[in-house]
Protein backbone atom coordinates (compact mmCIF):
# COMPACT_ATOMS: atom_id res chain seq x y z
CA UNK A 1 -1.22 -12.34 16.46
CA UNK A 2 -2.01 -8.94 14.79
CA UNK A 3 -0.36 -8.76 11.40
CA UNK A 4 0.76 -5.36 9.11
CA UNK A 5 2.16 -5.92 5.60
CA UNK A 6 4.52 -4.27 3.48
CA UNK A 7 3.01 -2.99 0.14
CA UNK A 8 4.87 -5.76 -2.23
CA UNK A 9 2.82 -8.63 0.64
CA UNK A 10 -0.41 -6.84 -0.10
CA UNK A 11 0.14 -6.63 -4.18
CA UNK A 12 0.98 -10.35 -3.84
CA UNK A 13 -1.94 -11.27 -1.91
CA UNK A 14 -4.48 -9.82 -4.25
CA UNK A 15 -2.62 -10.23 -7.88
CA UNK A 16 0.20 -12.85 -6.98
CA UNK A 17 -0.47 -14.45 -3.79
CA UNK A 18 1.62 -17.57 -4.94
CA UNK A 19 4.51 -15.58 -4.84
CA UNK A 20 3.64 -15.25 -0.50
CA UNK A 21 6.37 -17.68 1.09
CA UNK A 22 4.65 -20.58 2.50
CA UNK A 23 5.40 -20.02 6.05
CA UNK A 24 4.21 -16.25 5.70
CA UNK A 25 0.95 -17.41 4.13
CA UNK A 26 0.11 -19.54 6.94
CA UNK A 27 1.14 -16.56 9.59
CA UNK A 28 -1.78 -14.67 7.38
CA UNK A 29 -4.15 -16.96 7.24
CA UNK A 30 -3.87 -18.32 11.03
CA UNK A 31 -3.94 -14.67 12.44
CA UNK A 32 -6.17 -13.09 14.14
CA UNK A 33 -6.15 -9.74 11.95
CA UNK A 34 -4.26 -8.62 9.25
CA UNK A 35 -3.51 -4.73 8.53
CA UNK A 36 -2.79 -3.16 5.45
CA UNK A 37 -1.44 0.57 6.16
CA UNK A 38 -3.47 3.25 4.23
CA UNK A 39 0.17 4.72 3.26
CA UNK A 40 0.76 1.76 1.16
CA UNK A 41 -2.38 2.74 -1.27
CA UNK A 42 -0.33 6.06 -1.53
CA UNK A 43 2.79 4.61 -2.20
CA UNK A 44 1.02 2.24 -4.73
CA UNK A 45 -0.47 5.31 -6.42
CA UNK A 46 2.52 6.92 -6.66
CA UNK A 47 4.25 4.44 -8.62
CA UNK A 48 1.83 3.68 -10.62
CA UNK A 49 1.31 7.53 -12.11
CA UNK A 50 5.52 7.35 -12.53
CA UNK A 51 5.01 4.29 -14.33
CA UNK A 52 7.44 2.37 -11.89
CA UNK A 53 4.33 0.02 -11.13
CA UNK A 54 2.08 -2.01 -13.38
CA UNK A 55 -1.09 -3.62 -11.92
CA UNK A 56 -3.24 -6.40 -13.55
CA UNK A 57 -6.75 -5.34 -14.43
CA UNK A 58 -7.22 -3.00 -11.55
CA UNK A 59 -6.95 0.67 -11.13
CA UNK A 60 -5.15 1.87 -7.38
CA UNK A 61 -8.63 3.68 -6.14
CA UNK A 62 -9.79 0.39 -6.45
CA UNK A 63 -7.50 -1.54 -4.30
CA UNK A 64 -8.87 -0.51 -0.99
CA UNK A 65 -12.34 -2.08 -1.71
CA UNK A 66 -10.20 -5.14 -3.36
CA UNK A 67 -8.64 -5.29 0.21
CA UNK A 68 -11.09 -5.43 2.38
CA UNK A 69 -13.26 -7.95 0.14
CA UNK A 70 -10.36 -9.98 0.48
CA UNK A 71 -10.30 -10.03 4.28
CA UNK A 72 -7.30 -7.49 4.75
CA UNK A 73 -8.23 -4.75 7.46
CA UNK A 74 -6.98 -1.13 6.77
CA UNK A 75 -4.97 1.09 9.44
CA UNK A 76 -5.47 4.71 8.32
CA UNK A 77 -2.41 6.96 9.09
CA UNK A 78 -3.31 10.04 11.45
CA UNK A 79 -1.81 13.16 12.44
CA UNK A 80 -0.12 11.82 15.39
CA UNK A 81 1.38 8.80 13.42
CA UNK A 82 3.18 11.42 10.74
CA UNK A 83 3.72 13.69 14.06
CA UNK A 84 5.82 11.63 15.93
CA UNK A 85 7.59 9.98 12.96
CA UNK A 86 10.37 11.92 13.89
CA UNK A 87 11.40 9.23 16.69
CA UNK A 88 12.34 6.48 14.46
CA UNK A 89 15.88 6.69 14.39
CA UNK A 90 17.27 7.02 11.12
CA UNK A 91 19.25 3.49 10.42
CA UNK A 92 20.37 1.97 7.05
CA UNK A 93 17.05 2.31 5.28
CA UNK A 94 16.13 5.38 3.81
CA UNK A 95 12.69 4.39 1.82
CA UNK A 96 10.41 6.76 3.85
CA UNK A 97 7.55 4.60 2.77
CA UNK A 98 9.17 1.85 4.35
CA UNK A 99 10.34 3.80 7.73
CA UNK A 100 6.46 4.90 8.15
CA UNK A 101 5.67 1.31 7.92
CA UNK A 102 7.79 0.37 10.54
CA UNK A 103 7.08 3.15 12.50
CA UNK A 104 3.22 2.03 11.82
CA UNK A 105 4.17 -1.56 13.60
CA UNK A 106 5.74 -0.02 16.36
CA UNK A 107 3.32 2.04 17.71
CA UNK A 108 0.75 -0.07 16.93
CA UNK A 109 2.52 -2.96 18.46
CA UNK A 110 2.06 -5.02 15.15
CA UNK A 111 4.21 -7.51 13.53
CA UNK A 112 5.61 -6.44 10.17
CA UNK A 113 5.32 -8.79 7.41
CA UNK A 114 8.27 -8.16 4.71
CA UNK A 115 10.73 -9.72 3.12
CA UNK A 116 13.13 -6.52 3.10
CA UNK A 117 16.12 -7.67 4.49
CA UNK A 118 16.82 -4.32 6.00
CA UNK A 119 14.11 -3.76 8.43
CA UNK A 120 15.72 -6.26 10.70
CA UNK A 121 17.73 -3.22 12.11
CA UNK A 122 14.74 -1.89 13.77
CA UNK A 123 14.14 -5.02 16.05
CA UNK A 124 16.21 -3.06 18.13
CA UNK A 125 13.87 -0.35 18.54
CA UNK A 126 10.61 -2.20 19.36
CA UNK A 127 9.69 -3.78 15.14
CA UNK A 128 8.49 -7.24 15.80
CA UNK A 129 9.27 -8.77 12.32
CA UNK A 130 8.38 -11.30 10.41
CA UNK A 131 10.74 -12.02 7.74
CA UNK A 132 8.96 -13.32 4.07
């Protein structure tokens, strides 16, 4: 299986990855690839210069080489990806970082690591999830 994770999955793995439910860290380690989105270095910067975000001993332009050294594969977001965001029906969640990443899964026919409760409303629109 062919794995994206949210943002908080990807902070985890590299600061916290105790924190990973057990069952989810298997489903990482077991899969064939694992995605992070590039949109999740951007939401990680942007909390982090609003001081919403506090990261231990690493700067965010550094996370993408952190990634990949750990084994994580990045998905870059492209001009058809923000393009056709439009088709994701608007539901209960509003977090438009979160709506790109399940609009990510989607069309990439990935399965969606999180443990946000509220992305279970897209199953109904093509998100294979796997709940954290």
């Amino acid at each position: 299986m062919v794995y994206l994770i949210d943002t908080h999955i990807l902070l985890w793995w590299l600061m916290r990855p105790e924190k990973i439910p057990p069952k989810a860290m298997v489903a990482i380690e077991q899969s064939e690839q694992v995605y992070v989105s590039g949109l999740s270095f951007w939401e990680i910067s942007l909390k982090y210069s609003l001081g919403k975000l506090e990261l231990q001993g690493l700067m965010p332009e550094e996370l993408p080489d952190h990634t990949r050294a750990s084994g994580l594969g990045i998905l870059e977001c492209d001009s058809g990806m923000f393009a056709s965001f439009h088709q994701l029906p608007r539901l209960g969640h509003r977090d438009p970082f979160d709506r790109m990443l399940i609009h990510t899964a989607i069309r990439h026919n990935m399965t969606l690591i999180s443990r946000d409760q509220a992305f279970a409303d897209y199953r109904a629109h093509g998100l294979k999830l796997f709940q954290a």
